[in-house]
C-alpha atoms as a PDB file:
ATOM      1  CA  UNK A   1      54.790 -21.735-142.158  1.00  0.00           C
ATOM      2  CA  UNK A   2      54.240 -20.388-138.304  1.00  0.00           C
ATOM      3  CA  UNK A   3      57.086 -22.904-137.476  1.00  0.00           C
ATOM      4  CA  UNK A   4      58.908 -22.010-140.062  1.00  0.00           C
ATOM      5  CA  UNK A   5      58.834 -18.188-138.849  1.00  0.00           C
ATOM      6  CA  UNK A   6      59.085 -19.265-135.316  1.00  0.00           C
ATOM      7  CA  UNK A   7      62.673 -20.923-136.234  1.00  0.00           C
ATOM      8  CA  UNK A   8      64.347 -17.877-138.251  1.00  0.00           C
ATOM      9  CA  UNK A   9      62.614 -14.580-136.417  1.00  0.00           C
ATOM     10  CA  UNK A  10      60.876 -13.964-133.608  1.00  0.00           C
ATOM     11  CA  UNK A  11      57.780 -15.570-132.423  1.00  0.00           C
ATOM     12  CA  UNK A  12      55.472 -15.357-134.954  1.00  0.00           C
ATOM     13  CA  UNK A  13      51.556 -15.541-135.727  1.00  0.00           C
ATOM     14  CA  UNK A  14      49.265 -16.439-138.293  1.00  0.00           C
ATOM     15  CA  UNK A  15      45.958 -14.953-137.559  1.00  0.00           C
ATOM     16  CA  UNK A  16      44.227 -15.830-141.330  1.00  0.00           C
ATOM     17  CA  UNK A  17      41.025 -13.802-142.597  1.00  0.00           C
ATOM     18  CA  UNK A  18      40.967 -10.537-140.432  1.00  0.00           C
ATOM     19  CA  UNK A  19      38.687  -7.477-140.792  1.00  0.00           C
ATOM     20  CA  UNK A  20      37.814  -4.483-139.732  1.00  0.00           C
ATOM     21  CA  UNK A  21      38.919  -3.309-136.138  1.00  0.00           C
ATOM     22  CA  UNK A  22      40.108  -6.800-135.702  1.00  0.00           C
ATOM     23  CA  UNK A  23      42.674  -6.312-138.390  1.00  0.00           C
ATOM     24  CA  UNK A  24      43.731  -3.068-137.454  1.00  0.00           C
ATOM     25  CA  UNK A  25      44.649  -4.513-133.830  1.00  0.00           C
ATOM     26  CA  UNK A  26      47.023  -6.844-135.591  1.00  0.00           C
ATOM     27  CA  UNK A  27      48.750  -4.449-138.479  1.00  0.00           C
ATOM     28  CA  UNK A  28      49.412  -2.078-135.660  1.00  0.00           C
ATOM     29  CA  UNK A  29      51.658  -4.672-133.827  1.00  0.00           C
ATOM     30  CA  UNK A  30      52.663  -6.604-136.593  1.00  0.00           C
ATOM     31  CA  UNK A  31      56.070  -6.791-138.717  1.00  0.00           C
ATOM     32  CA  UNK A  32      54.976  -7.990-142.134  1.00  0.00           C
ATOM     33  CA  UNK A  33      51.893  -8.035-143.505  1.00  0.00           C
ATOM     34  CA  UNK A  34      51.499 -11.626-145.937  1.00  0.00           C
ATOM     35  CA  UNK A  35      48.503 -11.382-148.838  1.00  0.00           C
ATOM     36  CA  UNK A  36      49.434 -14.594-150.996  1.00  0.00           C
ATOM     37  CA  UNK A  37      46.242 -14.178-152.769  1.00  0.00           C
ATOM     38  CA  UNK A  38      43.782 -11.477-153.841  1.00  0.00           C
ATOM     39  CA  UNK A  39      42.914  -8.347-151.491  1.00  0.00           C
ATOM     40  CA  UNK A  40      44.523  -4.923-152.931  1.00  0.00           C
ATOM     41  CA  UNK A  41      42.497  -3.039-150.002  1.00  0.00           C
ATOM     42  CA  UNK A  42      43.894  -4.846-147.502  1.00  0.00           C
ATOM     43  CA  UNK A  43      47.447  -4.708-148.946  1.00  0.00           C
ATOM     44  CA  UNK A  44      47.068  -0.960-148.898  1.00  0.00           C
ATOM     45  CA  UNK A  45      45.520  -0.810-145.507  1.00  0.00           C
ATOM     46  CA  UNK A  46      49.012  -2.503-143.644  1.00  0.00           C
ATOM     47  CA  UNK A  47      51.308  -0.610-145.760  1.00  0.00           C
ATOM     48  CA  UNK A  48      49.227   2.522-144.286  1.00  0.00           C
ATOM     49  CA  UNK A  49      50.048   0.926-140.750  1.00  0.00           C
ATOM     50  CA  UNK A  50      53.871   0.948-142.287  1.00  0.00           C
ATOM     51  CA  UNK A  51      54.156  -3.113-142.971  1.00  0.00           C
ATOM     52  CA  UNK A  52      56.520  -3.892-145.346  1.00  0.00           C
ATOM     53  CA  UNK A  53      54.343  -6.879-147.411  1.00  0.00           C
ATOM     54  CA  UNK A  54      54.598 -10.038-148.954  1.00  0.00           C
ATOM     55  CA  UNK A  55      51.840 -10.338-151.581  1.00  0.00           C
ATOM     56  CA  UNK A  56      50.883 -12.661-154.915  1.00  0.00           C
ATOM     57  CA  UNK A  57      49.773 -11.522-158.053  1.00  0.00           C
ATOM     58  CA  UNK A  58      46.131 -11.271-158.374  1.00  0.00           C
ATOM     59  CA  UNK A  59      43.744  -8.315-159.226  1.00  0.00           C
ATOM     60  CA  UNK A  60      46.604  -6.344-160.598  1.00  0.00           C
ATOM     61  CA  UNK A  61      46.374  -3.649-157.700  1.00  0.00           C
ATOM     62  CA  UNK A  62      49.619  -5.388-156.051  1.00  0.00           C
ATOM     63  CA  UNK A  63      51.677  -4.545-159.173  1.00  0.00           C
ATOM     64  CA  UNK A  64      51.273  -0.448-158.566  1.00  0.00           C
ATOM     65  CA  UNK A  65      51.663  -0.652-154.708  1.00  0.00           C
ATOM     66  CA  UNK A  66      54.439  -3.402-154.340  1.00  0.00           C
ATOM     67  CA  UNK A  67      58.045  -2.979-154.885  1.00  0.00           C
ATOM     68  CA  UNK A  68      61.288  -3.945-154.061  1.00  0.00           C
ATOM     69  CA  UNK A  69      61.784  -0.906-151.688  1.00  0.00           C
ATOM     70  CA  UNK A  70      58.574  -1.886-150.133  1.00  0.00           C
ATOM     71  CA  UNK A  71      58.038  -5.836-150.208  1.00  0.00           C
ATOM     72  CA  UNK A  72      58.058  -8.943-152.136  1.00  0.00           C
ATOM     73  CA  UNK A  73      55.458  -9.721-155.146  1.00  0.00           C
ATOM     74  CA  UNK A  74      55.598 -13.847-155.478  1.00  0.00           C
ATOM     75  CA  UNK A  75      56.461 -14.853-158.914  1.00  0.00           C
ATOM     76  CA  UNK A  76      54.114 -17.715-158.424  1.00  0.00           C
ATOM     77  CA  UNK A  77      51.612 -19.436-155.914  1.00  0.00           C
ATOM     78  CA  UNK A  78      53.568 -22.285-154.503  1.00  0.00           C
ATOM     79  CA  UNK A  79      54.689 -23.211-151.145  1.00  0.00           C
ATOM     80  CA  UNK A  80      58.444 -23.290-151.386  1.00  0.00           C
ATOM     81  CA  UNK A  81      57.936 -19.475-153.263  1.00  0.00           C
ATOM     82  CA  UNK A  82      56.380 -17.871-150.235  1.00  0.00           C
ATOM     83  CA  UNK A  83      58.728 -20.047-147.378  1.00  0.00           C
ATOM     84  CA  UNK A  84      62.007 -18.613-149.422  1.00  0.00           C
ATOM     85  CA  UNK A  85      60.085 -14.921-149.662  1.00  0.00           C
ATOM     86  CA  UNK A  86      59.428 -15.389-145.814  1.00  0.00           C
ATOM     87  CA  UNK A  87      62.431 -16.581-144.928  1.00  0.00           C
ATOM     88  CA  UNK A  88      64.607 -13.777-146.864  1.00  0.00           C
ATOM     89  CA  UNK A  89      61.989 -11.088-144.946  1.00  0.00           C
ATOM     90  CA  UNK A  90      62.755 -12.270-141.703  1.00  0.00           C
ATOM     91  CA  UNK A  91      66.319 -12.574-142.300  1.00  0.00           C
ATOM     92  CA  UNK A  92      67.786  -8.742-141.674  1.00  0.00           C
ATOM     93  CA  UNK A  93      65.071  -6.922-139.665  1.00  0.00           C
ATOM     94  CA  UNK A  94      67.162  -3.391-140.647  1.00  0.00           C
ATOM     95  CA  UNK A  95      65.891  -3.691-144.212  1.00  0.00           C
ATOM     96  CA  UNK A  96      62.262  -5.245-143.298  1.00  0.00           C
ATOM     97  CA  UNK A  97      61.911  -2.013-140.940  1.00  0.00           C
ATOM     98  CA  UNK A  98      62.782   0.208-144.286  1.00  0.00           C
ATOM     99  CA  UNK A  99      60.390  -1.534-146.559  1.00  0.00           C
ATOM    100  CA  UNK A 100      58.003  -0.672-144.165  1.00  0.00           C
ATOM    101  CA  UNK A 101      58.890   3.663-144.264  1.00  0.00           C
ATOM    102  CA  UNK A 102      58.686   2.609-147.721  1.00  0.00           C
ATOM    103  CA  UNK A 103      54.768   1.156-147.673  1.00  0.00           C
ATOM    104  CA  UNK A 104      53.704   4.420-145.392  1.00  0.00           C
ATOM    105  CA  UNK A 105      55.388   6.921-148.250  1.00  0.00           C
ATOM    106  CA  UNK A 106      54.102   5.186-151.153  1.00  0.00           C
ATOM    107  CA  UNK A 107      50.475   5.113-150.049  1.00  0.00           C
ATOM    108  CA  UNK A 108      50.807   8.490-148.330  1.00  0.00           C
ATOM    109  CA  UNK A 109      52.249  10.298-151.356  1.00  0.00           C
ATOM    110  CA  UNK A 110      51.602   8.381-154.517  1.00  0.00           C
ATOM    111  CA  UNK A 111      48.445   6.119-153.876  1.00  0.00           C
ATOM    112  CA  UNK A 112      46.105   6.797-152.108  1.00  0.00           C
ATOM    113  CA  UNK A 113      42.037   8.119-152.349  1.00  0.00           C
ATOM    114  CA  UNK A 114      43.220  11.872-153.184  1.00  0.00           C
ATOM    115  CA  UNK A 115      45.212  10.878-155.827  1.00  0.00           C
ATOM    116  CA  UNK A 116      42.710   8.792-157.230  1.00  0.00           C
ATOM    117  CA  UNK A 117      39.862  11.312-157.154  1.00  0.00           C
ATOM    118  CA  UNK A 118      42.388  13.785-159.361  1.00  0.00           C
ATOM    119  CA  UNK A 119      43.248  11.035-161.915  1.00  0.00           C
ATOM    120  CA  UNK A 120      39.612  10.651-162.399  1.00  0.00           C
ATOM    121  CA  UNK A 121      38.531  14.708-162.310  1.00  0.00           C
ATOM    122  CA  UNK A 122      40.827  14.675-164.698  1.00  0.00           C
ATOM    123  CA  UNK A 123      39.380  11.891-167.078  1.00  0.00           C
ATOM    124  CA  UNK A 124      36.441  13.589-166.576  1.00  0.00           C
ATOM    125  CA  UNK A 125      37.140  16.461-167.431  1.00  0.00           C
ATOM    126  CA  UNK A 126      38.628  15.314-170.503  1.00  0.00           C
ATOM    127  CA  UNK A 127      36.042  13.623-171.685  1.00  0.00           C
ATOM    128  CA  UNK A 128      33.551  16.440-171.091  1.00  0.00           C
ATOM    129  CA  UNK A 129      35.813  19.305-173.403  1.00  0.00           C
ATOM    130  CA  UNK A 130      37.518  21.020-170.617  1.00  0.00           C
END
């Protein structure tokens, strides 16, 4: 897949399992963020550093935070899915820049921890009569 990237965009890295500060180093200089499995926190976390992503289906989370203004959900977990998903990403760096603005709105206005808190104040709140 590095190859692969290195052949249709610039030179490109695979770092694998990152967390904590060491992630953060490498969403704030990266161009797309790529979660082909599970990990809705850490899909959220690069499209707070403005990373248009790539991600598969898996604890449901991606379905509510990815969308075509913002990335690429994988119909399915093969290969030859995610090298055509790459390879149409780095293909027109104008519209991978505007999925990104896209990723920073989305969890700065519709999903994020404030958001969350009120949907559940107000279940809450339901539930107790109010």
């Amino acid at each position: 897949m590095e190859n692969l990237a290195n052949e249709i965009y610039l030179p490109t890295r695979f770092y694998g399992a990152q967390h904590g500060a060491q992630l953060a180093k490498h969403l704030r200089s990266a161009d797309l963020f790529v979660m082909p499995g599970t990990g809705g926190l850490a899909v959220q976390e690069a499209m707070s550093f403005g990373l248009p992503v790539i991600v598969g289906v898996a604890d449901g989370t991606q379905t509510d935070l990815v969308r075509g203004e913002n990335g690429w959900l994988l119909a399915d977990d093969s290969i030859q899915t995610l090298t055509n998903t790459l390879a149409s990403a780095l293909s027109d760096v104008y519209a991978l820049r505007k999925k990104g603005s896209a990723s920073y709105r989305i969890v700065s206005q519709e999903i994020n921890l404030e958001k969350m808190v009120a949907v559940f104040s107000k279940a809450i709140q339901k539930v107790m009569g109010d």
